[in-house]
Protein backbone atom coordinates (compact mmCIF):
# COMPACT_ATOMS: atom_id res chain seq x y z
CA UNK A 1 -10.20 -38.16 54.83
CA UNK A 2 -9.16 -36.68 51.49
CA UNK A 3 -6.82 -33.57 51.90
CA UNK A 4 -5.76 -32.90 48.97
CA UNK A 5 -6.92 -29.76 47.13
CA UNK A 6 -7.94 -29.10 44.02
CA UNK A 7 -5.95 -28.42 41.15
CA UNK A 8 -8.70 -26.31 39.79
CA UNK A 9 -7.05 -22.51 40.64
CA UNK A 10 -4.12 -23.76 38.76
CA UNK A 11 -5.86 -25.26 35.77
CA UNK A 12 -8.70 -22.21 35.53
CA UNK A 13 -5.30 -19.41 35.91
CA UNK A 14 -3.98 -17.40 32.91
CA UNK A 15 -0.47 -18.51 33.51
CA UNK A 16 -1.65 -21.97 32.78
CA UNK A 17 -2.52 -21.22 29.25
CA UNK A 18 -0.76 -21.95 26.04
CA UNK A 19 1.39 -19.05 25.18
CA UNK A 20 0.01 -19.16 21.51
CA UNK A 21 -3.79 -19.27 22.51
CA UNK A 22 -2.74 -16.59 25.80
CA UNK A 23 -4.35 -13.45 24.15
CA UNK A 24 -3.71 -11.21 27.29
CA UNK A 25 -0.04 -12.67 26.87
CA UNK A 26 0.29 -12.00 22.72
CA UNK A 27 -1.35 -8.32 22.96
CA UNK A 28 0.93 -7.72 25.95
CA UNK A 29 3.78 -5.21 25.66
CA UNK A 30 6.44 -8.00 25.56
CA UNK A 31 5.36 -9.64 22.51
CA UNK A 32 4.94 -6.42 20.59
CA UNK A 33 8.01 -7.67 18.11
CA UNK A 34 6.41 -10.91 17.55
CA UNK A 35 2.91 -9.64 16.61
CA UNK A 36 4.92 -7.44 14.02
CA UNK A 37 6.85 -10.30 12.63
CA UNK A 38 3.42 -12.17 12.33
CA UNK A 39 1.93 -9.12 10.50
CA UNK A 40 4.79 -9.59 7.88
CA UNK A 41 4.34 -12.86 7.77
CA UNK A 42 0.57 -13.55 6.95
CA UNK A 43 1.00 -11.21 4.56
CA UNK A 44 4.21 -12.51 2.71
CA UNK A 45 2.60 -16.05 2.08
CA UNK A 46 -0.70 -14.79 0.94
CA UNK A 47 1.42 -12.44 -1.73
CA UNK A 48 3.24 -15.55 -2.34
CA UNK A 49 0.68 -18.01 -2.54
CA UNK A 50 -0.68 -15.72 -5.20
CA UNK A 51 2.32 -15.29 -7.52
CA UNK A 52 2.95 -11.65 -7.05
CA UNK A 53 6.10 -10.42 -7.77
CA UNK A 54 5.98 -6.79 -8.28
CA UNK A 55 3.30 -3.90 -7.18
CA UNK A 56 2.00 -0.43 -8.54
CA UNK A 57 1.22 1.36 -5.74
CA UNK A 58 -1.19 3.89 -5.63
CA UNK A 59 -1.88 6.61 -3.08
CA UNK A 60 -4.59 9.09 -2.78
CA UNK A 61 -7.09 10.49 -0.66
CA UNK A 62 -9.84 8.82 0.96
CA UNK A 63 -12.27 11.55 1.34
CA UNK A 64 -12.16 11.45 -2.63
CA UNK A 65 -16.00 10.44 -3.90
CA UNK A 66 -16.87 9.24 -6.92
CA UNK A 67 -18.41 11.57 -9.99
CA UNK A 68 -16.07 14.23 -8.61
CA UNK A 69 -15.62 16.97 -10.52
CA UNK A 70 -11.84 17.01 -9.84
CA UNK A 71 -11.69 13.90 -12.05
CA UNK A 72 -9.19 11.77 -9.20
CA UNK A 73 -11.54 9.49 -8.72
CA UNK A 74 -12.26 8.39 -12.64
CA UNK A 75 -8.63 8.92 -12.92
CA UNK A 76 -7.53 6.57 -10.87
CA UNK A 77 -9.97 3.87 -11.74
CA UNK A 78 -8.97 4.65 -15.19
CA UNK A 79 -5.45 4.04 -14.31
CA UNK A 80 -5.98 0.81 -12.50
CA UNK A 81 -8.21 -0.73 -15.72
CA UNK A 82 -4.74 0.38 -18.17
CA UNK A 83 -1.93 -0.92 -15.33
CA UNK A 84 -3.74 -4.49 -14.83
CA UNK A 85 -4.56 -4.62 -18.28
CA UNK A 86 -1.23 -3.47 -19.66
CA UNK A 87 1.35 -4.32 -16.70
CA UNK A 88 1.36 -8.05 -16.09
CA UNK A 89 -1.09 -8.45 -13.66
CA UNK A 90 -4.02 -10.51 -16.10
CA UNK A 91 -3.94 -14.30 -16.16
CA UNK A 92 -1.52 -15.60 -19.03
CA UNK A 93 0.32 -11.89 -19.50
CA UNK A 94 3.30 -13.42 -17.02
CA UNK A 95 4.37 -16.19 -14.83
CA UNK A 96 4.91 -14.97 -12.08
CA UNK A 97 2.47 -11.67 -12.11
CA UNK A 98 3.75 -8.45 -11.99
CA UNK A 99 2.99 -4.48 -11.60
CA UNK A 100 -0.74 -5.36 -9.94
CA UNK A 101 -2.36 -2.61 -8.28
CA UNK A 102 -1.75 -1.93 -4.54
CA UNK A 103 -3.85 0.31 -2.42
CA UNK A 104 -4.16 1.37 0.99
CA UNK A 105 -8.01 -0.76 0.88
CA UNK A 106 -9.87 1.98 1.67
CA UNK A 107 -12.55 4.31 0.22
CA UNK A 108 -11.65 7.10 -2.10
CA UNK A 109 -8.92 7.13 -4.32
CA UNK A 110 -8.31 3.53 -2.85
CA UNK A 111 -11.33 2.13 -3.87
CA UNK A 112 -11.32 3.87 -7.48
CA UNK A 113 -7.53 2.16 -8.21
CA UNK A 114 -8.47 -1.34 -6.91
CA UNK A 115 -12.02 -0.59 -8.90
CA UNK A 116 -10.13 -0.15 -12.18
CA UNK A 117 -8.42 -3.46 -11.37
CA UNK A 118 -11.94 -5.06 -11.17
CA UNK A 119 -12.68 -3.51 -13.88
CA UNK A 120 -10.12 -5.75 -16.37
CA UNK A 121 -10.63 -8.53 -14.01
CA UNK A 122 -7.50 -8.99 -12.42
CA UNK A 123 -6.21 -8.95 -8.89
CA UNK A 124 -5.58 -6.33 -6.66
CA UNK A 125 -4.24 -5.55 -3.24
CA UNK A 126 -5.70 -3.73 -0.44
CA UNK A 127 -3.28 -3.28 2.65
CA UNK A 128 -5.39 -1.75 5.14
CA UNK A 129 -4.77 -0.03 8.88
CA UNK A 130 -6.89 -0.26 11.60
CA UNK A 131 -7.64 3.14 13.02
CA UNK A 132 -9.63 4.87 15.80
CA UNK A 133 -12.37 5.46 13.14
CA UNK A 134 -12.64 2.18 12.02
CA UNK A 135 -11.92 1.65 8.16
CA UNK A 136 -13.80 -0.87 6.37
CA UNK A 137 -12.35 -2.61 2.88
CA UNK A 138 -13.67 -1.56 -0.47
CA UNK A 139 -16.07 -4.21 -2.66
CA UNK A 140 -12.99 -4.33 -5.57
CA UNK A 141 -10.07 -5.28 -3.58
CA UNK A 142 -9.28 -9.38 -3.94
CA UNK A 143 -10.77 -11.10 -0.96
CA UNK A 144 -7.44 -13.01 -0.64
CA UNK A 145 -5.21 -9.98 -0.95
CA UNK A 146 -7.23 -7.90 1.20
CA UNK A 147 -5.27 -7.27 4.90
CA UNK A 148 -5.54 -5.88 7.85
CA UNK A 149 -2.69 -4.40 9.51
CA UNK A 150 -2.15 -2.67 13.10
CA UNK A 151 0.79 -1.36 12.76
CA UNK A 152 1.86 1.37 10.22
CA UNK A 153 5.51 0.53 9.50
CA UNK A 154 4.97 -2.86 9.20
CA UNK A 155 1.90 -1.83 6.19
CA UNK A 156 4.36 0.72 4.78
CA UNK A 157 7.16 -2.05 4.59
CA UNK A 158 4.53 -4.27 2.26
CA UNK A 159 3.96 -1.49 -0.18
CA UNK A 160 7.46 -0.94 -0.69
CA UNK A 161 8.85 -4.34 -0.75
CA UNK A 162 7.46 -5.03 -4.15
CA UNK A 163 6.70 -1.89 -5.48
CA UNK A 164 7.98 -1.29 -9.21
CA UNK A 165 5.98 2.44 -9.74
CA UNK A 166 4.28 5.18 -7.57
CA UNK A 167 1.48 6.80 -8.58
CA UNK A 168 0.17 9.49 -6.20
CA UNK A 169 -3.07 11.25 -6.37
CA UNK A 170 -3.92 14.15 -4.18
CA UNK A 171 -4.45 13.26 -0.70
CA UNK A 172 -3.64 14.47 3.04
CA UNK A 173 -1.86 14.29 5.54
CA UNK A 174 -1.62 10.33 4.88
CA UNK A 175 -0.52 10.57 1.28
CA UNK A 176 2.12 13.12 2.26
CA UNK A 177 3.35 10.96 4.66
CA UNK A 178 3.77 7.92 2.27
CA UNK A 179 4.76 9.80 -0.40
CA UNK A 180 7.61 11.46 1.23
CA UNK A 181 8.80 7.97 3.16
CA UNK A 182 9.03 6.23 -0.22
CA UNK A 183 10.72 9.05 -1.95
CA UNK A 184 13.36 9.46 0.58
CA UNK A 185 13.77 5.75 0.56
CA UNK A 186 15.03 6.49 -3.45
CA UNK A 187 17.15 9.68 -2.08
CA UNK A 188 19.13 8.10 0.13
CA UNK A 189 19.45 4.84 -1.45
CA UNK A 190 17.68 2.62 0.64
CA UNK A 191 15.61 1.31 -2.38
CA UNK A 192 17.96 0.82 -4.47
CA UNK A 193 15.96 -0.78 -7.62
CA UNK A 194 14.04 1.66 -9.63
CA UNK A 195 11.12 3.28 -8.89
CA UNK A 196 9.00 5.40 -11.69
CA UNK A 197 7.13 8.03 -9.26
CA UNK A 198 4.12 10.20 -10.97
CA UNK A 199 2.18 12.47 -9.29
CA UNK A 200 -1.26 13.02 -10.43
CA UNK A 201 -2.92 16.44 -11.28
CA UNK A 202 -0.07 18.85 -11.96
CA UNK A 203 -2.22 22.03 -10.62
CA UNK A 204 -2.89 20.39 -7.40
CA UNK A 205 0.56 19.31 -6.59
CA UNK A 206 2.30 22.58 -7.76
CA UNK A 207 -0.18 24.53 -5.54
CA UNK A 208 -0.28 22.03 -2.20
CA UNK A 209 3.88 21.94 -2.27
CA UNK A 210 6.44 24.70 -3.97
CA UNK A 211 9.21 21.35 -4.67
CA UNK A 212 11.38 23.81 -6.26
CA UNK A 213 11.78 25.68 -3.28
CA UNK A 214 13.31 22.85 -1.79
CA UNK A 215 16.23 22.60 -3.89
CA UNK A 216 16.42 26.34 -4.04
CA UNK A 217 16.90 26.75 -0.24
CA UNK A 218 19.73 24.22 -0.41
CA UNK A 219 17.31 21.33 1.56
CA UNK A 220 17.67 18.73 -1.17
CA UNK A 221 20.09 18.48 -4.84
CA UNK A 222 18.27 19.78 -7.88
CA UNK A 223 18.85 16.27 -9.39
CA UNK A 224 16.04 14.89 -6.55
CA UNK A 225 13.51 16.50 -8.51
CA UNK A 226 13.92 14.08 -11.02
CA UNK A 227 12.42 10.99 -8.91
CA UNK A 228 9.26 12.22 -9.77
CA UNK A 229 6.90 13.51 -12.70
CA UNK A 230 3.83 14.86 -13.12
CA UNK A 231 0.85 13.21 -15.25
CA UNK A 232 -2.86 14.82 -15.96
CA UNK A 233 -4.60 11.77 -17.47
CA UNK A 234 -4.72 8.13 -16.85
CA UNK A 235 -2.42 7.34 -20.25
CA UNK A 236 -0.44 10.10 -19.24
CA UNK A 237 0.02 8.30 -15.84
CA UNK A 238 1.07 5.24 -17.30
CA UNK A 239 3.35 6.22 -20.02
CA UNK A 240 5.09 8.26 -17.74
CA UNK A 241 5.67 5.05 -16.35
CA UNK A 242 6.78 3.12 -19.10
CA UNK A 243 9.42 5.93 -20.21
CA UNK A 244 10.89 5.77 -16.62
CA UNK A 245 11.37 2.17 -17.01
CA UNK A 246 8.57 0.49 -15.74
CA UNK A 247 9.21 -3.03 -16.75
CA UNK A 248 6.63 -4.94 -18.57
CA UNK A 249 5.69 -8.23 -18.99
């Protein structure tokens, strides 16, 4: 008489699984650091892989639709066509490619600057966030260069790792959030290399936030007001850029 059991509880049990191929294990609360070092990661060697060594990052709304009559969203396709035609990021412009257009990979203002990019055929990035209400990539992002990210500090990280300008269009919530991260990041000295920082539409961002005042109640130096400038037009945009030292291929 046989007596001996089967071994099929143990084989058919989660704690029998590979750790790698364990999804209940590697969306568990334990492995929370790795799944951020992996979002880094994938990332890094598709940027890589790709050449890229420097980004021009541009945030905006994405409520923003095209044929506006604000302009924001023609501007900032219009920007993205003169920054990948001008900056580096073409093929044969410079080994390894520079200043190519990074968005958020969204609709709006997103989908306008990586549109521009299409527009003068060259790459462009789209970092996007998964959210409650789920956000789907825009058609001009690069397929390869087009991520998906869970966590927001890890995303943020990516746009300012190779960032070499800022250009900000008017946005929510969101945008003020990034804006104000990467600008504190060049106040206190985190980011130490240079960062050109141009804020698009004068009248909108000298009615949504009084900057002076902030220097004027004693909250920041006077001399913080000169990380950023203001731009009206897409050449405006970019040679704001270029005086503040954007480097060029």
């Amino acid at each position: 008489m046989n007596d001996i059991p089967s071994n099929k509880p143990q084989m058919d049990n989660p704690a029998f699984r590979l750790a790698a191929l364990d999804q209940d294990f590697v969306l568990g609360d334990s492995t929370r650091g790795i799944r951020f070092q992996l979002e880094y990661m994938k990332a890094e060697e598709s940027l890589r892989a790709k050449n890229i060594e420097s980004t021009v990052v541009v945030f905006g709304s994405a409520r923003v639709k095209p044929g506006g009559a604000n302009g924001w969203y023609d501007g900032a396709r219009g920007f993205g066509k003169i920054c990948s035609e001008r900056g580096g990021a073409l093929d044969g412009h410079s080994s390894p490619r520079i200043n190519v257009i990074a968005t958020g990979g969204g609709p709006g203002i997103m989908e306008a600057a990586n549109r521009g990019a299409y527009d003068a055929g060259a790459p462009s990035i789209g970092y996007n966030i998964t959210l409650p209400m789920e956000q789907e990539p825009n058609p001009y992002s690069t397929p390869e260069l087009t991520f998906r990210f869970h966590y927001f500090a890890m995303r943020k990280m990516h746009f300012a790792m190779r960032a070499s300008a800022l250009v900000v269009f008017p946005g929510g919530f969101g945008t003020m959030d990034e804006l104000f991260e990467l600008l504190t990041l060049r106040q206190t000295g985190k980011m130490t290399k240079p960062l050109p920082v141009v804020l698009f539409d004068s009248k909108f961002w000298n009615t949504a936030v009084n900057f002076s005042h902030f220097a004027d109640a004693g909250l920041i130096n006077r001399k913080d007001l000169d990380l950023f400038t203001f731009a009206d037009t897409p050449d405006a945009a970019w040679a704001a850029l270029v005086e503040r030292g954007l480097k060029l291929p």
